[in-house]
PDB file of N, CA and C in Angstrom:
ATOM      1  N   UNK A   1     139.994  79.173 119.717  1.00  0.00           N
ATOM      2  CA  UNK A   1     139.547  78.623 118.450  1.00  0.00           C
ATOM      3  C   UNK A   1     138.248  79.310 118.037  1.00  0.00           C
ATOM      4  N   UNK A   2     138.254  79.929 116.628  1.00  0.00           N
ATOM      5  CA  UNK A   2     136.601  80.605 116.406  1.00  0.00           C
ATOM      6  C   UNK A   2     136.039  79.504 115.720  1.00  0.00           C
ATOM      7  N   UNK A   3     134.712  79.993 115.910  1.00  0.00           N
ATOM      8  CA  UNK A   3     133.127  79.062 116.067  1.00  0.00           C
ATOM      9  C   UNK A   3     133.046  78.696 114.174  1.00  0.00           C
ATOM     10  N   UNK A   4     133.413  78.119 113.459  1.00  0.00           N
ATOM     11  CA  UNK A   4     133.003  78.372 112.287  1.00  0.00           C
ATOM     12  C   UNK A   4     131.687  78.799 111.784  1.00  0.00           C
ATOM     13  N   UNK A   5     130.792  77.991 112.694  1.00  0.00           N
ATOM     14  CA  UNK A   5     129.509  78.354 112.117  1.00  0.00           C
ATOM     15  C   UNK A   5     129.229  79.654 112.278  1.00  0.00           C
ATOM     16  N   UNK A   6     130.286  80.951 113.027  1.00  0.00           N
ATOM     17  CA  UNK A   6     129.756  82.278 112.623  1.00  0.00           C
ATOM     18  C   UNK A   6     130.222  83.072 111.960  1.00  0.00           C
ATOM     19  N   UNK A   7     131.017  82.186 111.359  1.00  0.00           N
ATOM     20  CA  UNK A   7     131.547  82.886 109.917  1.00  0.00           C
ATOM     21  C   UNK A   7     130.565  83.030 108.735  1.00  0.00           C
ATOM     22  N   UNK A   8     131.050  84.590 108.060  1.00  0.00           N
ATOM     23  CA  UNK A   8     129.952  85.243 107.583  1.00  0.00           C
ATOM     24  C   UNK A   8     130.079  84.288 105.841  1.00  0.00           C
ATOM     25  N   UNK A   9     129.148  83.732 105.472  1.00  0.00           N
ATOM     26  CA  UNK A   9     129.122  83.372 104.470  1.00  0.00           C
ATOM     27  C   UNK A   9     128.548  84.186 103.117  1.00  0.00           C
ATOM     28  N   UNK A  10     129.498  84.425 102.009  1.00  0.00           N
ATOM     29  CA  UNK A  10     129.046  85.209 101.656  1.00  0.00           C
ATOM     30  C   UNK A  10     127.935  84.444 100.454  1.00  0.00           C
ATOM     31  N   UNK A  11     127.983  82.741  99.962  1.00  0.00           N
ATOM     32  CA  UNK A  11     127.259  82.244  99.243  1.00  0.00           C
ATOM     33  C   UNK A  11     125.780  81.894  99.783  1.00  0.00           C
ATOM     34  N   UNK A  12     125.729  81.903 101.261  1.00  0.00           N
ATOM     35  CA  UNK A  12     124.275  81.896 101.696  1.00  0.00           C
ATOM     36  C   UNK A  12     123.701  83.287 101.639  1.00  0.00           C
ATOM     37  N   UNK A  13     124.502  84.506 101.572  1.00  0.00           N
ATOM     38  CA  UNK A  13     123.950  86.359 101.839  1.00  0.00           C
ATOM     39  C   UNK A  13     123.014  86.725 100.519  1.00  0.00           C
ATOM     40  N   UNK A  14     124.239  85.651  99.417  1.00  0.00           N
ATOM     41  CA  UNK A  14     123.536  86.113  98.191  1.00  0.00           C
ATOM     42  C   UNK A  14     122.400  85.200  97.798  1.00  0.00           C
ATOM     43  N   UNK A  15     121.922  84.081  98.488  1.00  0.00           N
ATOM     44  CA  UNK A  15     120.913  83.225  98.312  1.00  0.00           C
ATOM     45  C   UNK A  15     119.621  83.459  98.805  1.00  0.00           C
ATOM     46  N   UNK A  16     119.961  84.002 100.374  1.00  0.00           N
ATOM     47  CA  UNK A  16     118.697  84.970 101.026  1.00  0.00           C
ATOM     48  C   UNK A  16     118.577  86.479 100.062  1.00  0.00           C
ATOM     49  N   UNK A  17     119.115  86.939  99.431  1.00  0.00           N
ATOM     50  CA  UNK A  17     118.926  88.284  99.288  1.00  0.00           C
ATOM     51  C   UNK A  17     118.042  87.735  98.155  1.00  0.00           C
ATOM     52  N   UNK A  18     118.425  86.710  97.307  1.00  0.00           N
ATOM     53  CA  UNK A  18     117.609  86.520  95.824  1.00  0.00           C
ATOM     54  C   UNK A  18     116.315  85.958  96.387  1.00  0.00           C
ATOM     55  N   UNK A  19     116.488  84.977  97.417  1.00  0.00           N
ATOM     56  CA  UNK A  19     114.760  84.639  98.207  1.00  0.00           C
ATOM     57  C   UNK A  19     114.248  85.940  98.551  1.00  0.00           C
ATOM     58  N   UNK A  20     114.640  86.839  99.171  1.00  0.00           N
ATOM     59  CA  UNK A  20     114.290  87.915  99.280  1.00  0.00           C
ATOM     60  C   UNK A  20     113.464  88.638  98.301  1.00  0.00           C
ATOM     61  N   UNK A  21     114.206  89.042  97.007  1.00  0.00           N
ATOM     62  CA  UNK A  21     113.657  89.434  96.176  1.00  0.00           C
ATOM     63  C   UNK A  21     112.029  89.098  95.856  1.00  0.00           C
ATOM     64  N   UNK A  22     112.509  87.873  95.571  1.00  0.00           N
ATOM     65  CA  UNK A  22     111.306  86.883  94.805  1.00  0.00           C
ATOM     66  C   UNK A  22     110.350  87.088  95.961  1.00  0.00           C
ATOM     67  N   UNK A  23     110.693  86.761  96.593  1.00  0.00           N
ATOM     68  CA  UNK A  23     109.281  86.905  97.503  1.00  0.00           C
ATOM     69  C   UNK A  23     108.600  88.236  98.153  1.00  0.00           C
ATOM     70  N   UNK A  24     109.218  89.388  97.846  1.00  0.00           N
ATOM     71  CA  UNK A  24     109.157  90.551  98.064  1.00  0.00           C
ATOM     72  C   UNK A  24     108.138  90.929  96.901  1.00  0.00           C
ATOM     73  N   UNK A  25     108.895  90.474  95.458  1.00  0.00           N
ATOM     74  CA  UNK A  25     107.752  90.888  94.466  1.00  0.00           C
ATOM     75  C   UNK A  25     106.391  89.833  94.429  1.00  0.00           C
ATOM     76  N   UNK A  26     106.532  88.531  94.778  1.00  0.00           N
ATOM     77  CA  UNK A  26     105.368  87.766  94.990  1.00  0.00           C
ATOM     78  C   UNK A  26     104.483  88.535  96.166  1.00  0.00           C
ATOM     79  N   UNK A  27     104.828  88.819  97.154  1.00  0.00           N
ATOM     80  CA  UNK A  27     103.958  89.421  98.110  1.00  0.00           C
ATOM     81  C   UNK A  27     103.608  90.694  97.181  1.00  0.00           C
ATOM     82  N   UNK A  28     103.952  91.341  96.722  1.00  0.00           N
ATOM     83  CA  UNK A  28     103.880  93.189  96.112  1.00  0.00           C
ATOM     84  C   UNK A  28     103.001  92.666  94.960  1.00  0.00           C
ATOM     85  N   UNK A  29     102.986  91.114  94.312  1.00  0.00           N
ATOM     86  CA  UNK A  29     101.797  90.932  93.507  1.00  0.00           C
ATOM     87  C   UNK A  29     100.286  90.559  93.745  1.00  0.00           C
ATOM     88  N   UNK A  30     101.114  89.852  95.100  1.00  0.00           N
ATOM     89  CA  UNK A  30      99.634  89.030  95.546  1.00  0.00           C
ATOM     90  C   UNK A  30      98.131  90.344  96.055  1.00  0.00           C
ATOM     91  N   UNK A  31      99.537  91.543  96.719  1.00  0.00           N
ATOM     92  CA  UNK A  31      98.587  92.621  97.109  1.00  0.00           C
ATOM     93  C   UNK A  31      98.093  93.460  96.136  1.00  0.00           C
ATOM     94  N   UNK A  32      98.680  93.393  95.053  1.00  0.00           N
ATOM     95  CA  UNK A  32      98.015  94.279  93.903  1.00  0.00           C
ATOM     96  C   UNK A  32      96.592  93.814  93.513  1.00  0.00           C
ATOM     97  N   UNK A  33      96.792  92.584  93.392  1.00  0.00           N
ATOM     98  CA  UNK A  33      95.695  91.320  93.044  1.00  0.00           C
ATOM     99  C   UNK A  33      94.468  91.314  93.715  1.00  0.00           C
ATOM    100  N   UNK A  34      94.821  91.172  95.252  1.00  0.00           N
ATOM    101  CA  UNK A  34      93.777  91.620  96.655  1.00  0.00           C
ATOM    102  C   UNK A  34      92.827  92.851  96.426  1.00  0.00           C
ATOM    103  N   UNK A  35      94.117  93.826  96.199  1.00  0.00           N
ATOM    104  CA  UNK A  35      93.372  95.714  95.946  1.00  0.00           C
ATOM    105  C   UNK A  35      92.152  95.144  94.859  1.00  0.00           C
ATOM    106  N   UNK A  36      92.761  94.994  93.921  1.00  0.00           N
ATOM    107  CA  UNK A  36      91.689  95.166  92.665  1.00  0.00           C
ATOM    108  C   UNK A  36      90.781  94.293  92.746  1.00  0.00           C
ATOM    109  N   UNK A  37      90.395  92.874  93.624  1.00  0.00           N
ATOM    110  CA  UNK A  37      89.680  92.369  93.572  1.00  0.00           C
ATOM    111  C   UNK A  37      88.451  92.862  94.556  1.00  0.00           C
ATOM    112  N   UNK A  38      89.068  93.952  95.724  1.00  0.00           N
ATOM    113  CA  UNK A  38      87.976  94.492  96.795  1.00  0.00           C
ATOM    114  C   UNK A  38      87.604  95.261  95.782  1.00  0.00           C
ATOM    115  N   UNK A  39      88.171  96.438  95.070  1.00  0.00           N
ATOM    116  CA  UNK A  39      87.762  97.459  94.088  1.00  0.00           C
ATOM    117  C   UNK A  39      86.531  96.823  93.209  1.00  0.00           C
ATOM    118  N   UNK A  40      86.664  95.786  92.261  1.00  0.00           N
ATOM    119  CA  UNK A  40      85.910  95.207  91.389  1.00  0.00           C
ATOM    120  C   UNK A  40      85.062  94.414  92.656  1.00  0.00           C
ATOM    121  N   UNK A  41      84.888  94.436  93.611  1.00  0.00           N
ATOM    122  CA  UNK A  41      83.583  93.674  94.877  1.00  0.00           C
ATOM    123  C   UNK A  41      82.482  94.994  94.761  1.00  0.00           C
ATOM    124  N   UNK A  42      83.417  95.998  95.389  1.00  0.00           N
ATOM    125  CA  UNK A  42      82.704  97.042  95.625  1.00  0.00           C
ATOM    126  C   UNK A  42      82.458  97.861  94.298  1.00  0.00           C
ATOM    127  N   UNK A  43      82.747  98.372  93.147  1.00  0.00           N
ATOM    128  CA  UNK A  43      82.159  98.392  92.243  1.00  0.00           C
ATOM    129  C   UNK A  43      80.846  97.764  91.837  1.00  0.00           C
ATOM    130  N   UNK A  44      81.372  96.484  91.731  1.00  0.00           N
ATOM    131  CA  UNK A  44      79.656  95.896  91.119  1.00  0.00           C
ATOM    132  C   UNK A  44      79.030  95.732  91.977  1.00  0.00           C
ATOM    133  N   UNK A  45      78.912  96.111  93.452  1.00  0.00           N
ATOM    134  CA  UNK A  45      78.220  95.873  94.880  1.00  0.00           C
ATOM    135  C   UNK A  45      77.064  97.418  94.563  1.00  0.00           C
ATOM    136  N   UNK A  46      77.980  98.359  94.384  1.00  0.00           N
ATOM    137  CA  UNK A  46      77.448  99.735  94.352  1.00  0.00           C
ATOM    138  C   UNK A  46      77.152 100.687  93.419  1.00  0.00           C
ATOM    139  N   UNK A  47      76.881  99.486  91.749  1.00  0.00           N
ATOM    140  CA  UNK A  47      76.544  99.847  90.863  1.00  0.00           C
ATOM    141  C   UNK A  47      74.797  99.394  90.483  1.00  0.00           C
ATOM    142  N   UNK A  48      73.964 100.083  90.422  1.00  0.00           N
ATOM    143  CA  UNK A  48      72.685  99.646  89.659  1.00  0.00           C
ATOM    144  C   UNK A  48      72.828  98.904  88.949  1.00  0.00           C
ATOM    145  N   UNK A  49      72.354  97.583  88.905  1.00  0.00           N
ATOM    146  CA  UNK A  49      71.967  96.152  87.728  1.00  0.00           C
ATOM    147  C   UNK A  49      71.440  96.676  86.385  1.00  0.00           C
ATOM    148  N   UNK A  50      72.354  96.259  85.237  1.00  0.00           N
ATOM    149  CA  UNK A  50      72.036  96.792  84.695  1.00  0.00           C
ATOM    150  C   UNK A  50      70.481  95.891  84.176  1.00  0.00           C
ATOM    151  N   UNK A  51      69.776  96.587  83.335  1.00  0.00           N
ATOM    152  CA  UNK A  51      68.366  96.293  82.686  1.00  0.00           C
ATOM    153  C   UNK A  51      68.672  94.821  82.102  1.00  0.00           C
ATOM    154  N   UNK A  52      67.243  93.598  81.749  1.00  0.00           N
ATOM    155  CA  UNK A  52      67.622  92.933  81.674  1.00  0.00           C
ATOM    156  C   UNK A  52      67.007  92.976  79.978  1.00  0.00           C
ATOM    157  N   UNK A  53      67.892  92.368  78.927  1.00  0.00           N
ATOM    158  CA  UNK A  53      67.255  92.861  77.271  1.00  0.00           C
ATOM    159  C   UNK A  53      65.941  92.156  77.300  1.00  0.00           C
ATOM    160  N   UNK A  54      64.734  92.296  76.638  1.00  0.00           N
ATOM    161  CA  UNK A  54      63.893  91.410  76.123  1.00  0.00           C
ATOM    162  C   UNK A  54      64.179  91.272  74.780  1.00  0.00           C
ATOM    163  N   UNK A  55      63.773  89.931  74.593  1.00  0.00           N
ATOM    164  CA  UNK A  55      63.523  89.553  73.437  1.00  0.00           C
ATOM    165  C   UNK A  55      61.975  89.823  72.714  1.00  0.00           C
ATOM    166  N   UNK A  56      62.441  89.983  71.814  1.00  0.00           N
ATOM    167  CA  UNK A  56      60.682  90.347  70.997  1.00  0.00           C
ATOM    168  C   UNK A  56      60.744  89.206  69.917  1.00  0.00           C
ATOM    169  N   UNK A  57      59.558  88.494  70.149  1.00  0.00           N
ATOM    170  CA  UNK A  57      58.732  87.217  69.319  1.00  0.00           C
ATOM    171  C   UNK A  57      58.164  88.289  68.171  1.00  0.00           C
ATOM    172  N   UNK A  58      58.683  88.107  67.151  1.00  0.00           N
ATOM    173  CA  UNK A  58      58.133  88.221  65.394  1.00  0.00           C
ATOM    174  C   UNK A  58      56.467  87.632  65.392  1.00  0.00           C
TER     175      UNK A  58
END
């Protein structure tokens, strides 16, 4: 007698593959997000402040 439960289902293959997806591009966003936020750390870390305006009293 075979095991049913190792029968290949093909409505769960296509349910992981779409979790798959989604979370493939959620991770591929979250790291885009990460990059540019060290980039914009270290940018304004290793940029000179800029001057501060005065105001001039009339």
């Amino acid at each position: 007698m075979k095991n049913p439960w190792t029968k290949k289902n093909p409505f769960m293959s296509m349910w992981l593959s779409g979790a798959n997806t989604v979370i493939g591009s959620a991770r591929g966003r979250a790291n885009a997000a990460a990059k540019r936020g060290v980039v914009d750390f270290w940018t304004a870390a290793l940029t000179p402040a800029k001057p501060k305006k005065r105001k001039v009293n009339p």
